[in-house]
Protein backbone atom coordinates (compact mmCIF):
# COMPACT_ATOMS: atom_id res chain seq x y z
CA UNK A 1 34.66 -37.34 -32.88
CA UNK A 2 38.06 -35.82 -33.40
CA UNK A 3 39.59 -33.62 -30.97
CA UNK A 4 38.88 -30.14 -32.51
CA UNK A 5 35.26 -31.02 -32.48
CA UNK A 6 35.65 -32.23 -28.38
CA UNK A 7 36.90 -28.80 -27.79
CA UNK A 8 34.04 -27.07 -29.99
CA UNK A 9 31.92 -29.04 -27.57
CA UNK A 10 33.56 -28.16 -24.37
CA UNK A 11 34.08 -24.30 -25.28
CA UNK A 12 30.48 -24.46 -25.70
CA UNK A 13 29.53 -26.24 -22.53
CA UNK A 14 31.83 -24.00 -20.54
CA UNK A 15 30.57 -20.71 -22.03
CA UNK A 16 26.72 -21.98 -21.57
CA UNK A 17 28.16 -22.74 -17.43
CA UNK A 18 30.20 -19.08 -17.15
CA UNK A 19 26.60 -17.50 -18.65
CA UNK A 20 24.94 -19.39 -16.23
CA UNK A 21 27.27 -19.25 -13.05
CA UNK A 22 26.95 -14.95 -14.33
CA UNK A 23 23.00 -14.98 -14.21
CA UNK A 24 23.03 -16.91 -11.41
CA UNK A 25 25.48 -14.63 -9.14
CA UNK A 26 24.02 -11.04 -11.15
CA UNK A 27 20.51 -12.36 -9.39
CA UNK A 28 22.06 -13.24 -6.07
CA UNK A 29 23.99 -10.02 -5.94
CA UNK A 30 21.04 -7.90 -6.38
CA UNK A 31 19.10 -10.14 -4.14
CA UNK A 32 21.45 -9.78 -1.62
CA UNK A 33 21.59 -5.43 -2.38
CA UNK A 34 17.79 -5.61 -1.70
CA UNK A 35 17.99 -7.72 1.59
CA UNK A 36 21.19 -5.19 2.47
CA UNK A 37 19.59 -2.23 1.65
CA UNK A 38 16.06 -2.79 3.25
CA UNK A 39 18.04 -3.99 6.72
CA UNK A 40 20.32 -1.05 6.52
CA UNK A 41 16.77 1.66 5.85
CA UNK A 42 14.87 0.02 8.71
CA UNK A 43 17.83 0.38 11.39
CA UNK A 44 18.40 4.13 9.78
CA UNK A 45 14.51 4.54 10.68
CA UNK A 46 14.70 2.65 13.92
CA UNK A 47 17.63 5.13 14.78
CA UNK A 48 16.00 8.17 13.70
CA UNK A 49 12.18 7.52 15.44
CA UNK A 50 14.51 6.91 18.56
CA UNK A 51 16.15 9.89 18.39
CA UNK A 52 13.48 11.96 17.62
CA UNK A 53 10.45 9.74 20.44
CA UNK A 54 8.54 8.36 17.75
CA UNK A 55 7.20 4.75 17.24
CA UNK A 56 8.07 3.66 13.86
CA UNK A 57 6.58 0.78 11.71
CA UNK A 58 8.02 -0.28 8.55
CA UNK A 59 4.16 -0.35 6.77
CA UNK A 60 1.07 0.20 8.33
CA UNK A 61 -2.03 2.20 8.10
CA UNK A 62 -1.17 5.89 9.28
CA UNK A 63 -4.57 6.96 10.33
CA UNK A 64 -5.92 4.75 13.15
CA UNK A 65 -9.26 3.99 13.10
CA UNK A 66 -9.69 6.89 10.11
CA UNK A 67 -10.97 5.75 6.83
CA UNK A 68 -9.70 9.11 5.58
CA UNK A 69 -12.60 8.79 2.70
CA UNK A 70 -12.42 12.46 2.51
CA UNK A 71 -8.62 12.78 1.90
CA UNK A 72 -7.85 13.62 -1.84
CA UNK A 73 -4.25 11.97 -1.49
CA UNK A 74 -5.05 8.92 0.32
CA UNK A 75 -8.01 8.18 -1.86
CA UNK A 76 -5.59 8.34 -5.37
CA UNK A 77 -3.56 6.16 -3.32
CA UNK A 78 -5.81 3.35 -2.73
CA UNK A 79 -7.51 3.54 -6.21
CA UNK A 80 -4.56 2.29 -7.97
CA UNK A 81 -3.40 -0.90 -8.63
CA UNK A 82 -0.92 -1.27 -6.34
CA UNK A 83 0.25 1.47 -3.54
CA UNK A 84 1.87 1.09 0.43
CA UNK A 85 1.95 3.21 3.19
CA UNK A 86 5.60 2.53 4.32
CA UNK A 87 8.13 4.10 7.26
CA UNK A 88 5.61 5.05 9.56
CA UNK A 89 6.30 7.10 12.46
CA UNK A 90 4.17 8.26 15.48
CA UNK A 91 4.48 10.71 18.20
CA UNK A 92 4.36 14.18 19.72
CA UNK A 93 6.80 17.16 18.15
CA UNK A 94 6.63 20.95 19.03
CA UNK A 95 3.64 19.46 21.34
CA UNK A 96 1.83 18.30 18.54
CA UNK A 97 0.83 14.88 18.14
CA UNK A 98 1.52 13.79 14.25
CA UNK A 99 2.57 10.69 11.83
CA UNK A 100 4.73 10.90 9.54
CA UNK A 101 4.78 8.27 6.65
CA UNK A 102 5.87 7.86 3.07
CA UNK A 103 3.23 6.70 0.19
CA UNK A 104 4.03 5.06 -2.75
CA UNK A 105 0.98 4.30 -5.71
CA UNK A 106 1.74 3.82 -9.08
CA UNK A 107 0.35 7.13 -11.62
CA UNK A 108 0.34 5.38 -14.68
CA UNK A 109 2.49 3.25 -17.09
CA UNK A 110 5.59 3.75 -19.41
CA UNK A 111 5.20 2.63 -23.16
CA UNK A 112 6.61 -0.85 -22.22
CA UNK A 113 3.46 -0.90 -19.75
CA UNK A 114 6.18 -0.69 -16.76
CA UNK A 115 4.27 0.76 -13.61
CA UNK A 116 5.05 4.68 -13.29
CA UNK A 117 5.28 5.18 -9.37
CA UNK A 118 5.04 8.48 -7.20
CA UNK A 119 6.25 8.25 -3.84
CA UNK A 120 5.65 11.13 -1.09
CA UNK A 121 6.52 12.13 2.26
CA UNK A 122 3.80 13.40 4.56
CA UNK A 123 3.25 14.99 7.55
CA UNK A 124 -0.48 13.87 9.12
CA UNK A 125 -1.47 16.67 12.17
CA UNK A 126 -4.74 15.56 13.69
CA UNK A 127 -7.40 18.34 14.63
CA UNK A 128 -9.70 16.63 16.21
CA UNK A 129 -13.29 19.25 16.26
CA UNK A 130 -11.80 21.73 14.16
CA UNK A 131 -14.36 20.91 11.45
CA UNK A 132 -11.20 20.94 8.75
CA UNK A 133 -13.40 21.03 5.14
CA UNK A 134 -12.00 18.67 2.44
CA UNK A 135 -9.41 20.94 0.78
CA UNK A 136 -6.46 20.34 -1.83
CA UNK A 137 -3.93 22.96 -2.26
CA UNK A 138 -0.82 22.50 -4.46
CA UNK A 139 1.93 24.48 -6.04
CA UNK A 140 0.50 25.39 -9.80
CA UNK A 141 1.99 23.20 -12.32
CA UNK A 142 0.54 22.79 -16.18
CA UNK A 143 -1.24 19.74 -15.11
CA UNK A 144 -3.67 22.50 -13.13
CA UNK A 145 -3.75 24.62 -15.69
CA UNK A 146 -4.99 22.01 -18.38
CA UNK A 147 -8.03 21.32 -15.54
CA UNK A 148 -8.95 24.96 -15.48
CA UNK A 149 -9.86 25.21 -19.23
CA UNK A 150 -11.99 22.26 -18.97
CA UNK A 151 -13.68 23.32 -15.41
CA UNK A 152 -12.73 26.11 -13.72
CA UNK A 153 -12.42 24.11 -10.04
CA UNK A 154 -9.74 26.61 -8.71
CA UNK A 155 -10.55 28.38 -5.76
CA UNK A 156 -10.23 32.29 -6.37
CA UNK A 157 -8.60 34.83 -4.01
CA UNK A 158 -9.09 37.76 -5.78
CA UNK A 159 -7.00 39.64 -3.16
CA UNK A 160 -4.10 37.56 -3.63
CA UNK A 161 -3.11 37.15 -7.20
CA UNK A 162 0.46 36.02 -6.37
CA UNK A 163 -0.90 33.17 -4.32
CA UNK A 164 -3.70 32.45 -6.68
CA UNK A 165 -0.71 32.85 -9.61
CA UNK A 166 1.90 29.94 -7.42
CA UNK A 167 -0.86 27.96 -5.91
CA UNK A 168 -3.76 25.30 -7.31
CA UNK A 169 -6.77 25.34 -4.34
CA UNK A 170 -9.85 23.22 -4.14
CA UNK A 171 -12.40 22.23 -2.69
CA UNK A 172 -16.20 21.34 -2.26
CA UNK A 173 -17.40 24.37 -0.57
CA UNK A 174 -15.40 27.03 -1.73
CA UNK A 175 -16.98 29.87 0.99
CA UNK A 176 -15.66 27.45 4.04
CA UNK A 177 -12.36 26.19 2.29
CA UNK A 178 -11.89 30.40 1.82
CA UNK A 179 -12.65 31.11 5.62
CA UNK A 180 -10.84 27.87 7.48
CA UNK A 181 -7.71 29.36 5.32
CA UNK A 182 -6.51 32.60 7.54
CA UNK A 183 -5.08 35.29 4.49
CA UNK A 184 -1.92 35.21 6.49
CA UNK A 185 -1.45 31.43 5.78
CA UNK A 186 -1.78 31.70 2.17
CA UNK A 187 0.22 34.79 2.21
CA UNK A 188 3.14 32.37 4.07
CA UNK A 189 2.76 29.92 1.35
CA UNK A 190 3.43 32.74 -1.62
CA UNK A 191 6.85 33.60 -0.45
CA UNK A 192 7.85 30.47 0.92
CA UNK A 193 11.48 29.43 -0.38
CA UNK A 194 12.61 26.05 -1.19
CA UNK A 195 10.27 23.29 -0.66
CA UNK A 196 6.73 23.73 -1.89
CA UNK A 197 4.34 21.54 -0.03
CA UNK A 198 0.87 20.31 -0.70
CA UNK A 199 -1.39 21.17 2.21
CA UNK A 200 -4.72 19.11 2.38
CA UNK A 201 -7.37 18.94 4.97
CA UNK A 202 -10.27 17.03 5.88
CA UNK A 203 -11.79 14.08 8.37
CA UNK A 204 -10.44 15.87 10.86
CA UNK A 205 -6.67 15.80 9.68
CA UNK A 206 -4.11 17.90 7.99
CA UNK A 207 -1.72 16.62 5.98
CA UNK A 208 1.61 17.80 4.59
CA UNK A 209 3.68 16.98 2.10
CA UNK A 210 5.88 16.95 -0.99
CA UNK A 211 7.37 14.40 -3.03
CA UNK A 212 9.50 11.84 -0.97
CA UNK A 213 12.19 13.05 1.00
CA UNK A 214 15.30 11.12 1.66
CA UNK A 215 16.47 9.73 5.43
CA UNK A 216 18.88 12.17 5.41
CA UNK A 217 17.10 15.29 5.24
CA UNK A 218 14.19 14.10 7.07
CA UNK A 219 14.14 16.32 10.29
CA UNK A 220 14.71 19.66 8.36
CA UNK A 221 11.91 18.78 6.22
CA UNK A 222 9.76 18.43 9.14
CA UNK A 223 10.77 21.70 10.26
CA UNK A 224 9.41 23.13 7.52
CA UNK A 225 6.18 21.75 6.83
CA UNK A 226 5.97 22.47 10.85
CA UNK A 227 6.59 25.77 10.03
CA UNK A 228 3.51 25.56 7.41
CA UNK A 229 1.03 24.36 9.96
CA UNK A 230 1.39 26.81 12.48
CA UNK A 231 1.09 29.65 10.05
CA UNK A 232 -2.38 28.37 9.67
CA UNK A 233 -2.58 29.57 13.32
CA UNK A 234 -5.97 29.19 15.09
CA UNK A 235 -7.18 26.89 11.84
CA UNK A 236 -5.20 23.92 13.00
CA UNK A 237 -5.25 24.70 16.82
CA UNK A 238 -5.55 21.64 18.75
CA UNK A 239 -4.91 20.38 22.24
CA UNK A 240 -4.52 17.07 21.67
């Protein structure tokens, strides 16, 4: 072999090592990012649940010894093909003893059959004996809309047509969804600014939320969707 062929040879072997030695430290890097990054969100958890009096727990189940069969969210959750209920925190705030939790489920796939995921924040209030009726309400979007002109399963408030205009609401038994829900609640909800939570009830339990909300604005989100639950006054009244 003469030399120009040697080198042909070498340049090849050394490219084929530089690709390799690349792949190799472009997979360790982002290894290392996802070992970084997890450590860095628990302690920034850790740190907040502390601050704050909560317990936290990277995953668990949020609802104790709840199935929470009758709670729309939770139930979408669990039938897909792969969902967690992640940064879990428990304790008392304004006196009211709630968890707070992100879930993540996937909605679908992309046209490469990559998982679609949704993740939210919630905000779970316990009410133990306030006989809370399964109940979804969400901020209209065209997704409700489309449902309506196949079956009409919105709630109607014919005394509120800006609420009934912002807000989706459903739920089995539309005469006790309509008198758990005070007017003055669903009044708060039509001229609320900013956010726009979900608010669902049943098995005993409220829930809260909106689509995931990052570590940093955590405590003025709970504000808020504080602010929801207590204008649902004596609905979600509890003791405990």
């Amino acid at each position: 072999m003469n030399l120009a062929g040697l080198l042909v040879l070498l340049s090849d072997a050394v490219i084929k090592l530089l690709v390799v030695g690349g792949m190799a430290g472009l997979i360790g890097g982002i290894i290392y990012w996802g070992v970084w990054f997890s450590r860095r969100t628990r302690q920034a958890n850790e740190a907040w649940a502390q601050q704050m009096g909560f317990q936290y727990e990277m995953k668990a189940w949020p609802f104790g010894e709840t199935h929470a069969e009758h709670l729309a969210l939770i139930n979408k959750a669990r039938r897909s093909e792969h969902y967690q209920f992640k940064h879990v925190f428990r304790g008392r705030y304004r006196h009211r003893a709630l968890t707070i939790f992100d879930v993540d489920y996937v909605i679908g796939h992309d046209q490469n059959g990559n998982p679609i995921h949704r993740e939210v924040s919630v905000v779970a209030i316990p009410c133990p004996g306030r006989g809370v009726p399964p109940f979804e309400l969400h901020p209209q979007n065209v997704l409700h809309k489309l449902k309506n002109t196949v079956a009409n399963h919105d709630i109607a408030m014919a005394d509120l047509p800006d609420f009934s205009r912002k807000y989706f609401l459903q739920g089995a038994d539309a005469d006790v969804v309509r008198s758990f829900l005070p007017v003055s609640f669903l009044q708060f909800l039509t001229v609320l600014d900013g956010t726009h939570y979900s608010v669902e009830g049943g098995d005993d339990w409220i829930l809260i939320y909106a689509n995931r909300v990052p570590a940093r604005r955590r405590t003025r989100w709970l504000e808020g969707a504080m602010a929801v639950l207590e204008a649902l006054g004596p609905a979600a009244a509890t003791h405990a």
